[in-house]
PDB file of N, CA and C in Angstrom:
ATOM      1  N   UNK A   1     -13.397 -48.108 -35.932  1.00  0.00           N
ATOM      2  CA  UNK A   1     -13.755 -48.087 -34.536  1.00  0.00           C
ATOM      3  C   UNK A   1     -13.174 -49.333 -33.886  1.00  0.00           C
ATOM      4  N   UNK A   2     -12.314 -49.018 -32.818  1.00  0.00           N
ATOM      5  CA  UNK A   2     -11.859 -50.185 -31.918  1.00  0.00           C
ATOM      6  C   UNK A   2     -13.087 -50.676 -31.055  1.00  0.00           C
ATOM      7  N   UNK A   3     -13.000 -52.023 -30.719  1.00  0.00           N
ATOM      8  CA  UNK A   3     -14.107 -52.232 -29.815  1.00  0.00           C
ATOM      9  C   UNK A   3     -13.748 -53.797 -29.127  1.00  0.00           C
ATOM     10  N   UNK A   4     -14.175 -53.921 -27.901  1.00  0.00           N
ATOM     11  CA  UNK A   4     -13.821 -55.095 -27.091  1.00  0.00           C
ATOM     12  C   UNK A   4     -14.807 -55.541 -26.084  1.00  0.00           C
ATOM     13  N   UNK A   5     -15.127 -56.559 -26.404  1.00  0.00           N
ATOM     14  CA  UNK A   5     -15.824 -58.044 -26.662  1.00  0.00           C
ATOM     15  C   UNK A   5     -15.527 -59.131 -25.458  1.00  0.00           C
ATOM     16  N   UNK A   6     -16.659 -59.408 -25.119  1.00  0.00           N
ATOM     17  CA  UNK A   6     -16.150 -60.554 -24.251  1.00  0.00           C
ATOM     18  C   UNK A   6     -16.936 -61.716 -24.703  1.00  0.00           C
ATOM     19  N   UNK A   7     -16.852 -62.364 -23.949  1.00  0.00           N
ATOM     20  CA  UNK A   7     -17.501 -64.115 -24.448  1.00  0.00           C
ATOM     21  C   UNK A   7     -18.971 -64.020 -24.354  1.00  0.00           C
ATOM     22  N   UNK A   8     -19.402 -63.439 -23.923  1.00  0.00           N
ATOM     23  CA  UNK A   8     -21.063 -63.451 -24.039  1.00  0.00           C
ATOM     24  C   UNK A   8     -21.490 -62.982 -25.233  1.00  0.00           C
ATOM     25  N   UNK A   9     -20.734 -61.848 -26.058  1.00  0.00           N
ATOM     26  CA  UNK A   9     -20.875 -61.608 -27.192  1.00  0.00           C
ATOM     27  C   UNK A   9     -21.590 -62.722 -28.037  1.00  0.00           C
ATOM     28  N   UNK A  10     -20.051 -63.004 -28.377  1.00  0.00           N
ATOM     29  CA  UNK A  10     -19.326 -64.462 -29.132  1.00  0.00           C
ATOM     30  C   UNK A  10     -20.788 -65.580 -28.707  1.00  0.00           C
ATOM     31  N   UNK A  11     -20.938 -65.518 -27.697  1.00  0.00           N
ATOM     32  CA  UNK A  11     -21.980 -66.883 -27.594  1.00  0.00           C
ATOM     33  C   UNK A  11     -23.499 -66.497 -28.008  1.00  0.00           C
ATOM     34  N   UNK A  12     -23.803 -65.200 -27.722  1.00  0.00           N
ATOM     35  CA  UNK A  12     -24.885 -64.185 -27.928  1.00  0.00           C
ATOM     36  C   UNK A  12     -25.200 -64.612 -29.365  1.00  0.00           C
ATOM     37  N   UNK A  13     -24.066 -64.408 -29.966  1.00  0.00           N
ATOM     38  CA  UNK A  13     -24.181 -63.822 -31.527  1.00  0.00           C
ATOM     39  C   UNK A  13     -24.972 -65.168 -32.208  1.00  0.00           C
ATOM     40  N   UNK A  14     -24.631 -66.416 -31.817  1.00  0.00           N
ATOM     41  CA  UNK A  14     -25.282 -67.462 -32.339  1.00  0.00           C
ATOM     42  C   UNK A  14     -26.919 -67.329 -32.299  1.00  0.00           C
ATOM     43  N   UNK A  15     -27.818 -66.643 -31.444  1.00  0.00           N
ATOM     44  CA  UNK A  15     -28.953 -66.264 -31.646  1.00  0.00           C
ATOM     45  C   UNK A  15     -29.613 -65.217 -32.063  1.00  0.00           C
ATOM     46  N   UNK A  16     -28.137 -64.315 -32.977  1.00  0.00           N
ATOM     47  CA  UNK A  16     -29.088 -62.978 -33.146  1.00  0.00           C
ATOM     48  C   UNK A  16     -29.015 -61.477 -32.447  1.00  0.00           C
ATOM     49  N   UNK A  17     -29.817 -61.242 -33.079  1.00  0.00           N
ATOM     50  CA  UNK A  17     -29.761 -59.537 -32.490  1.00  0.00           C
ATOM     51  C   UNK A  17     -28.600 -58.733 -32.499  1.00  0.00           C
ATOM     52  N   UNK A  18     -28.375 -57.794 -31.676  1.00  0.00           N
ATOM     53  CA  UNK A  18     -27.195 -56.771 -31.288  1.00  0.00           C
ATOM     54  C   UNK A  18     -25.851 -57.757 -31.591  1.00  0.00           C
ATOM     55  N   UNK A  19     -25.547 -58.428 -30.323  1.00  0.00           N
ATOM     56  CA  UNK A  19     -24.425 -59.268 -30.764  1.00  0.00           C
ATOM     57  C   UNK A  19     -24.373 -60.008 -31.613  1.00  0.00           C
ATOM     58  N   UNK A  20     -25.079 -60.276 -32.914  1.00  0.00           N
ATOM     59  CA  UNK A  20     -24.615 -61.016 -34.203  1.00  0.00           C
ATOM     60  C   UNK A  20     -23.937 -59.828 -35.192  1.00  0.00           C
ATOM     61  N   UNK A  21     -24.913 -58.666 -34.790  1.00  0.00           N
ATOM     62  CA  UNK A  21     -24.436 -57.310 -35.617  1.00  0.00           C
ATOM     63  C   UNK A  21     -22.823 -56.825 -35.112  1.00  0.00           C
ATOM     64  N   UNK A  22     -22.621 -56.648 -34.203  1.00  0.00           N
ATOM     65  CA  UNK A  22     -21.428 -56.692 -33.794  1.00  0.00           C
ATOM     66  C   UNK A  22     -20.520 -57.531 -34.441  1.00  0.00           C
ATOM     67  N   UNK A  23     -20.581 -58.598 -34.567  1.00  0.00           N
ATOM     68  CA  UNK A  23     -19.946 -60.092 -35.554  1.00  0.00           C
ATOM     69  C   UNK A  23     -19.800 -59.423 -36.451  1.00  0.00           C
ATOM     70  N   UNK A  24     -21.005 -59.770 -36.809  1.00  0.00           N
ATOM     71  CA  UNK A  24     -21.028 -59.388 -38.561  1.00  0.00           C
ATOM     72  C   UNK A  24     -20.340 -57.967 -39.154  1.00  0.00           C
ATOM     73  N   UNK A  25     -20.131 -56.974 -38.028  1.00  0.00           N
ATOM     74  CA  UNK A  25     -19.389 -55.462 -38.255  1.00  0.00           C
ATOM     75  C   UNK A  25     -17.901 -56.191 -38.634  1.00  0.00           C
ATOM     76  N   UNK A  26     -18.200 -57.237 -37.723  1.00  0.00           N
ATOM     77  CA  UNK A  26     -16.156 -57.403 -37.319  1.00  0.00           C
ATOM     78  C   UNK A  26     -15.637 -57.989 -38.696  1.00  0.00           C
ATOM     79  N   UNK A  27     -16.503 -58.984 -39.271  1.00  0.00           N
ATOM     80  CA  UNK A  27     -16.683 -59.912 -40.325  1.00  0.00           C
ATOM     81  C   UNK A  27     -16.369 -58.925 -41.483  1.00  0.00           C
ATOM     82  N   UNK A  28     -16.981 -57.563 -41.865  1.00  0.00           N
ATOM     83  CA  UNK A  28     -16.603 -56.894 -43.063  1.00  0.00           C
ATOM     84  C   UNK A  28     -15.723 -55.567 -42.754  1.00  0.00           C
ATOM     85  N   UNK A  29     -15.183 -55.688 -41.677  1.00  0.00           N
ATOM     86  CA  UNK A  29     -13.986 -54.854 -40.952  1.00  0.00           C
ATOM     87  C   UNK A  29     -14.505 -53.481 -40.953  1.00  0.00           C
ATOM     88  N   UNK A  30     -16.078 -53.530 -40.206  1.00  0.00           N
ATOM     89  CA  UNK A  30     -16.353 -51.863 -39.710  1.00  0.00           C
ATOM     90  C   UNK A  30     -15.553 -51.615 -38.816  1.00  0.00           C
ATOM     91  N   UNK A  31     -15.174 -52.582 -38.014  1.00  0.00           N
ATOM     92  CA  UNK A  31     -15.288 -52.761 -36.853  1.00  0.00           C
ATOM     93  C   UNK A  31     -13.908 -53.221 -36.758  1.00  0.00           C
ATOM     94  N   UNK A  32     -12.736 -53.218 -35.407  1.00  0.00           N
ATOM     95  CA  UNK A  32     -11.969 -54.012 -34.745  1.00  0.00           C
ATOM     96  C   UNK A  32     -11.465 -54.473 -33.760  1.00  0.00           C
ATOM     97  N   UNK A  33     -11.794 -55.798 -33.682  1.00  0.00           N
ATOM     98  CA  UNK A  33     -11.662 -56.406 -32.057  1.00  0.00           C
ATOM     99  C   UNK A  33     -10.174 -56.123 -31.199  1.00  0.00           C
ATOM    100  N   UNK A  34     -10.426 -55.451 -30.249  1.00  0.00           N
ATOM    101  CA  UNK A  34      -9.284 -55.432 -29.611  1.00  0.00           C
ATOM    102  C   UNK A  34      -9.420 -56.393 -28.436  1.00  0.00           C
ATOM    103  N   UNK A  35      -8.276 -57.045 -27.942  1.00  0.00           N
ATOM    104  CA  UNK A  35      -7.884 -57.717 -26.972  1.00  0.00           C
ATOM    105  C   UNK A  35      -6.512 -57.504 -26.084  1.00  0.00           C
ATOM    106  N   UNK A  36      -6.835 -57.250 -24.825  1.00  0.00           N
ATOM    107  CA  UNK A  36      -5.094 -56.892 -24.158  1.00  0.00           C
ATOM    108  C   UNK A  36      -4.717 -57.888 -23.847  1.00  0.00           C
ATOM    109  N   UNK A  37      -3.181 -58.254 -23.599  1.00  0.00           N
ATOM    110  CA  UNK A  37      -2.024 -58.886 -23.503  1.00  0.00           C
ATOM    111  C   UNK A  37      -2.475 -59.902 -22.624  1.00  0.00           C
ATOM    112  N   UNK A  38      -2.892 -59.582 -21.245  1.00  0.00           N
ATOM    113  CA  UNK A  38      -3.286 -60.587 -20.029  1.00  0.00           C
ATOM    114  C   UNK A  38      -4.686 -61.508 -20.953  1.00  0.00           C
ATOM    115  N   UNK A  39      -5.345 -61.155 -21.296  1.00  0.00           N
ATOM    116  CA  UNK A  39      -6.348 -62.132 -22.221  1.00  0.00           C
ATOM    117  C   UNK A  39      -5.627 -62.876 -22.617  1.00  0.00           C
ATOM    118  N   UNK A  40      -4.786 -62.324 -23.870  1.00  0.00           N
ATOM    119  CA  UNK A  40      -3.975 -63.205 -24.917  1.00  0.00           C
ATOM    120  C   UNK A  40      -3.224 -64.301 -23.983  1.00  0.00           C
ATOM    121  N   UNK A  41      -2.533 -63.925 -23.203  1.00  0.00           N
ATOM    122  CA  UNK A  41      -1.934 -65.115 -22.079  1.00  0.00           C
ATOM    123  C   UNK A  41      -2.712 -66.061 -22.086  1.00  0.00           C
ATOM    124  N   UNK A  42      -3.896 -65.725 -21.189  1.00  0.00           N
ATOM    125  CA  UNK A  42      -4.717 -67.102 -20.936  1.00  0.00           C
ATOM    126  C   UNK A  42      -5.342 -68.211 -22.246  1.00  0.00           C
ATOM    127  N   UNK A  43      -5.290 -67.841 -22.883  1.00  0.00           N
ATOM    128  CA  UNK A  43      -5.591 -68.347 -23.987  1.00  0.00           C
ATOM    129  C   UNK A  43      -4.311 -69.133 -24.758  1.00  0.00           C
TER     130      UNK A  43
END
């Protein structure tokens, strides 16, 4: 399953719940983070 994430996630996940599970999907590759091109730029 593709899936895309924004920063509240990511900051979420440090306390738990839904968005740590999300992490943790990404962590044993249920899961994969997608990101488009204009993101990748800014960064």
């Amino acid at each position: 399953m593709r899936v895309v994430v924004d920063t509240n996630i990511f900051v979420s996940s440090f306390f738990g719940g839904k968005p740590r599970k999300i992490i943790d999907l990404w962590k044993i590759g249920e899961i994969t983070l997608c990101v488009s091109s204009p993101i990748l730029k800014v960064a």
